[in-house]
C-alpha atoms as a PDB file:
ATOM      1  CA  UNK A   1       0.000   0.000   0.000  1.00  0.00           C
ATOM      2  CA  UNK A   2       1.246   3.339  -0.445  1.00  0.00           C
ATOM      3  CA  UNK A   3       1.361   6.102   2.070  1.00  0.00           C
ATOM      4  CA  UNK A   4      -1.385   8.167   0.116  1.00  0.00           C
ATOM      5  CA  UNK A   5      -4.077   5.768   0.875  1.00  0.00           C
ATOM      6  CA  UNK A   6      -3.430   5.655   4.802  1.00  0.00           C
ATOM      7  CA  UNK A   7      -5.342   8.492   6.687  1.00  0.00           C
ATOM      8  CA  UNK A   8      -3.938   9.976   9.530  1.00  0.00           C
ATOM      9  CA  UNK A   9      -5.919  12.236  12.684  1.00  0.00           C
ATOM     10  CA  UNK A  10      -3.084  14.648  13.528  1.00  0.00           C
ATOM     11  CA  UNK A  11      -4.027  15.997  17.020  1.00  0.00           C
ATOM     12  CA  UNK A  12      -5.787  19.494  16.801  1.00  0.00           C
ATOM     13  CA  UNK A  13      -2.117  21.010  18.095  1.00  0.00           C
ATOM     14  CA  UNK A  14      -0.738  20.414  14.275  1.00  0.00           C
ATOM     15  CA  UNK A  15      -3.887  21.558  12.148  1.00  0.00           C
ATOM     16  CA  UNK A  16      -2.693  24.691  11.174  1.00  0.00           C
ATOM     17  CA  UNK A  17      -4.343  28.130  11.890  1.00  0.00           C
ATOM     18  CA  UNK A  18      -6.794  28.312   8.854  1.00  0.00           C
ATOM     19  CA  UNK A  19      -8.036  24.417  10.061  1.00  0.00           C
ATOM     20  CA  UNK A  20      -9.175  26.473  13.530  1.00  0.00           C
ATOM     21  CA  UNK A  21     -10.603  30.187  12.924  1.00  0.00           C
ATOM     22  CA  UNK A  22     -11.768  30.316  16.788  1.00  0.00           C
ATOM     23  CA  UNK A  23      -7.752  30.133  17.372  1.00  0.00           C
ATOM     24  CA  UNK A  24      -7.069  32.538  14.584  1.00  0.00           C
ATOM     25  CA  UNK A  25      -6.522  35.765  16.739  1.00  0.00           C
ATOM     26  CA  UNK A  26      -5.280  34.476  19.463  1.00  0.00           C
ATOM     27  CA  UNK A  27      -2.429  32.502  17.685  1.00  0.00           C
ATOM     28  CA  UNK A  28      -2.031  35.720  15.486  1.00  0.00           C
ATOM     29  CA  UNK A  29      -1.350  37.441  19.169  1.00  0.00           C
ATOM     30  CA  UNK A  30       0.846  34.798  19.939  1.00  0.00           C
ATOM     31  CA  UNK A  31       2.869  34.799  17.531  1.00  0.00           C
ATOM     32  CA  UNK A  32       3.783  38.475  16.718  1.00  0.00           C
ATOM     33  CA  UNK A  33       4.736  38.179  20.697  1.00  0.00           C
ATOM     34  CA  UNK A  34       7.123  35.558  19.729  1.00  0.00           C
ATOM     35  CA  UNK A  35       8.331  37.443  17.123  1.00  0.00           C
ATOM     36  CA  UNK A  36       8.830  40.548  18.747  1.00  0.00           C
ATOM     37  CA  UNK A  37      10.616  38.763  21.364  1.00  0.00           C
ATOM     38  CA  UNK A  38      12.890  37.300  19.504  1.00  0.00           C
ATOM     39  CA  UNK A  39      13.705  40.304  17.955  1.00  0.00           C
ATOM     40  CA  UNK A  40      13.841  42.154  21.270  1.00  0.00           C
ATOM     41  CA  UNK A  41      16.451  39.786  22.214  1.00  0.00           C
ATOM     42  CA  UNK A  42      18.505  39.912  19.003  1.00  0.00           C
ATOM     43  CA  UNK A  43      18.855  43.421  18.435  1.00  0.00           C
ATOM     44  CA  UNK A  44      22.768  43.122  17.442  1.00  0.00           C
ATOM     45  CA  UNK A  45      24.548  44.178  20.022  1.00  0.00           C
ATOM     46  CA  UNK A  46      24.662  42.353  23.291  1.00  0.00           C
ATOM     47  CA  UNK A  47      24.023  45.509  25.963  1.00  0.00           C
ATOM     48  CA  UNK A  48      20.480  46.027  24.013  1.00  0.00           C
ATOM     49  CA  UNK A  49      20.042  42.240  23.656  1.00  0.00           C
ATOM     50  CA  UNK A  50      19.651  42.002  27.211  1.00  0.00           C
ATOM     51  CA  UNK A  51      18.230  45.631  28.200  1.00  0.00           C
ATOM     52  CA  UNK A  52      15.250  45.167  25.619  1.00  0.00           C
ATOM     53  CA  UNK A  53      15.063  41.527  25.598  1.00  0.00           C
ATOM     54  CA  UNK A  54      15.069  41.005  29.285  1.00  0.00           C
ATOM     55  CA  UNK A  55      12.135  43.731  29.311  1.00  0.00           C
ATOM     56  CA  UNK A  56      10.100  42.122  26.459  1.00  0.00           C
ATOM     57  CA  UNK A  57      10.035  38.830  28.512  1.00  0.00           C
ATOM     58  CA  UNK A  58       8.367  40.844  31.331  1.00  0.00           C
ATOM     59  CA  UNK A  59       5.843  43.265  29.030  1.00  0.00           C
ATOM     60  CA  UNK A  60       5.069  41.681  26.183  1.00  0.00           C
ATOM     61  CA  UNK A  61       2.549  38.671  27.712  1.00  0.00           C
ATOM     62  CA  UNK A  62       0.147  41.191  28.794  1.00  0.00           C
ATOM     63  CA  UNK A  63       0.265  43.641  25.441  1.00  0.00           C
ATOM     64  CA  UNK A  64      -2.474  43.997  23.616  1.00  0.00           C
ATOM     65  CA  UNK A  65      -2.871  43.640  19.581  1.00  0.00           C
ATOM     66  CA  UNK A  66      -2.308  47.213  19.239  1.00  0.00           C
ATOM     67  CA  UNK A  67       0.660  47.224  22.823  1.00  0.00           C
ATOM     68  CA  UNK A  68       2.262  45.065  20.351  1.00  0.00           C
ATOM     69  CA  UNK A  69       2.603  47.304  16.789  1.00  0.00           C
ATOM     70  CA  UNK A  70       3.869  49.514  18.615  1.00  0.00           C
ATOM     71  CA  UNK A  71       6.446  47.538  20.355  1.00  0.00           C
ATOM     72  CA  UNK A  72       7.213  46.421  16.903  1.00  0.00           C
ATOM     73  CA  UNK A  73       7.424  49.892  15.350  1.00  0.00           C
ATOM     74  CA  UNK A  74      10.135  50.621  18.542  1.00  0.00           C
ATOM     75  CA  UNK A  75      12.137  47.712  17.682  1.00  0.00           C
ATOM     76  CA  UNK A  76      13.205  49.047  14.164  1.00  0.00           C
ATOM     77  CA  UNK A  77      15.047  52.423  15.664  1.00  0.00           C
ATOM     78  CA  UNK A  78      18.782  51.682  15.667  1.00  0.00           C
ATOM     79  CA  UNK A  79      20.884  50.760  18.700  1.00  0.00           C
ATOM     80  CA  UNK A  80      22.701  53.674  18.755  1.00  0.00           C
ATOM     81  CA  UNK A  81      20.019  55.773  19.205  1.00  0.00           C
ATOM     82  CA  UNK A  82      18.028  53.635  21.600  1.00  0.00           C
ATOM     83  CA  UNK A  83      21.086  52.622  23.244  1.00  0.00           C
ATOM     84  CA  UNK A  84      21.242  56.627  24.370  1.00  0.00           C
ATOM     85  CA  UNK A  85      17.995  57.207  25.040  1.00  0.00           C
ATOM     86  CA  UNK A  86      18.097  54.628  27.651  1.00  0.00           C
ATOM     87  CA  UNK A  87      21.261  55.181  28.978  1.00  0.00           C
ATOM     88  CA  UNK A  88      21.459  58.676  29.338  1.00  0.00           C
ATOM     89  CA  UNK A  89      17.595  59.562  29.304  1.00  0.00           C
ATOM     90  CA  UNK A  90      17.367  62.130  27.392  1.00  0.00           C
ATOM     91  CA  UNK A  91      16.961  62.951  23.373  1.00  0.00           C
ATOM     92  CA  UNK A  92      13.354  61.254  23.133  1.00  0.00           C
ATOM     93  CA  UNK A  93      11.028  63.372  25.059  1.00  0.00           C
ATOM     94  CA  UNK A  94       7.988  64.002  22.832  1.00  0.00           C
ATOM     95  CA  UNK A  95       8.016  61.087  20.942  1.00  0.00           C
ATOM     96  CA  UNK A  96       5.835  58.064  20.118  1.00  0.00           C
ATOM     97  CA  UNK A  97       7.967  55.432  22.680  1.00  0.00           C
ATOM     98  CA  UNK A  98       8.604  58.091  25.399  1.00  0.00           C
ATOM     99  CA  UNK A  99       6.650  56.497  27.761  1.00  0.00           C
ATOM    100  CA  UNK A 100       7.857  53.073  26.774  1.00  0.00           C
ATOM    101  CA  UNK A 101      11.616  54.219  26.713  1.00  0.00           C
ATOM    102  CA  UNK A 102      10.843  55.714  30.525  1.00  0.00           C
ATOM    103  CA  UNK A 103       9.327  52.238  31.648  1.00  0.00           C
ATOM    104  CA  UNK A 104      12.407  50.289  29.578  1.00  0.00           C
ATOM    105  CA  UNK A 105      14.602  52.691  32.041  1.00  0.00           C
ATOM    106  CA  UNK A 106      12.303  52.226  35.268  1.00  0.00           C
ATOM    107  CA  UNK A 107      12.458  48.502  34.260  1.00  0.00           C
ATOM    108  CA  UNK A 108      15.835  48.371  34.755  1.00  0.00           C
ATOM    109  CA  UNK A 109      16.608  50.743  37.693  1.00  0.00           C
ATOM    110  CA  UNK A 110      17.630  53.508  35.583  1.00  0.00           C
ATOM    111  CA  UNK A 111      15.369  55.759  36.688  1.00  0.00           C
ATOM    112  CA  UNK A 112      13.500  57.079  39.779  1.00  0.00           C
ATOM    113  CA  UNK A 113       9.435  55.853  39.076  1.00  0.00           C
ATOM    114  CA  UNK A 114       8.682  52.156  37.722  1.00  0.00           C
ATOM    115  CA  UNK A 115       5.562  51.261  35.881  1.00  0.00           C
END
């Protein structure tokens, strides 16, 4: 017999996300956390590896879809740049990630108030 005419139940774990719309979102969720994690933790260079990654671990299982895009949207800014806003804390008042750059610092003791 060949292997086309066997029929094989995979368990509902390995159907993919189309097979299982009710899962669609929040395995879309899922993964872009994933993602963003593993982005957060390879940033190329090993200081914001660990500053952003470590604090990605911590934030991103409660962000939201939208938490999320813009978490993404933070991780495409250079190191250098994001490397001095949170060590020196200063050069990104009035921006979009202000508030997440001041929680990144809190996060890791580098300021005064933690979110």
């Amino acid at each position: 017999m060949t292997a086309s005419r066997h029929s094989v139940k995979l368990p509902a774990a390995l159907y993919t996300i189309a097979m299982q719309p009710e899962l669609h979102m929040t395995d879309e969720l899922e993964t872009r956390r994933r993602r963003a994690s593993y982005r957060a933790h390879h940033r190329g260079t090993k200081e914001m590896d660990v500053l952003v990654g470590r604090y990605a671990d911590d934030r991103l299982p409660g962000y939201s879809g939208e938490e999320i895009a813009r978490f993404e949207r933070f991780l495409t800014i250079p190191d250098p740049a994001l490397q001095q806003w949170i060590f020196s804390g200063e050069g990104f008042a009035g921006i979009e990630f202000e508030d997440l750059v001041n929680d990144i610092r809190a996060f890791h003791g580098l300021s005064a108030t933690a979110s």
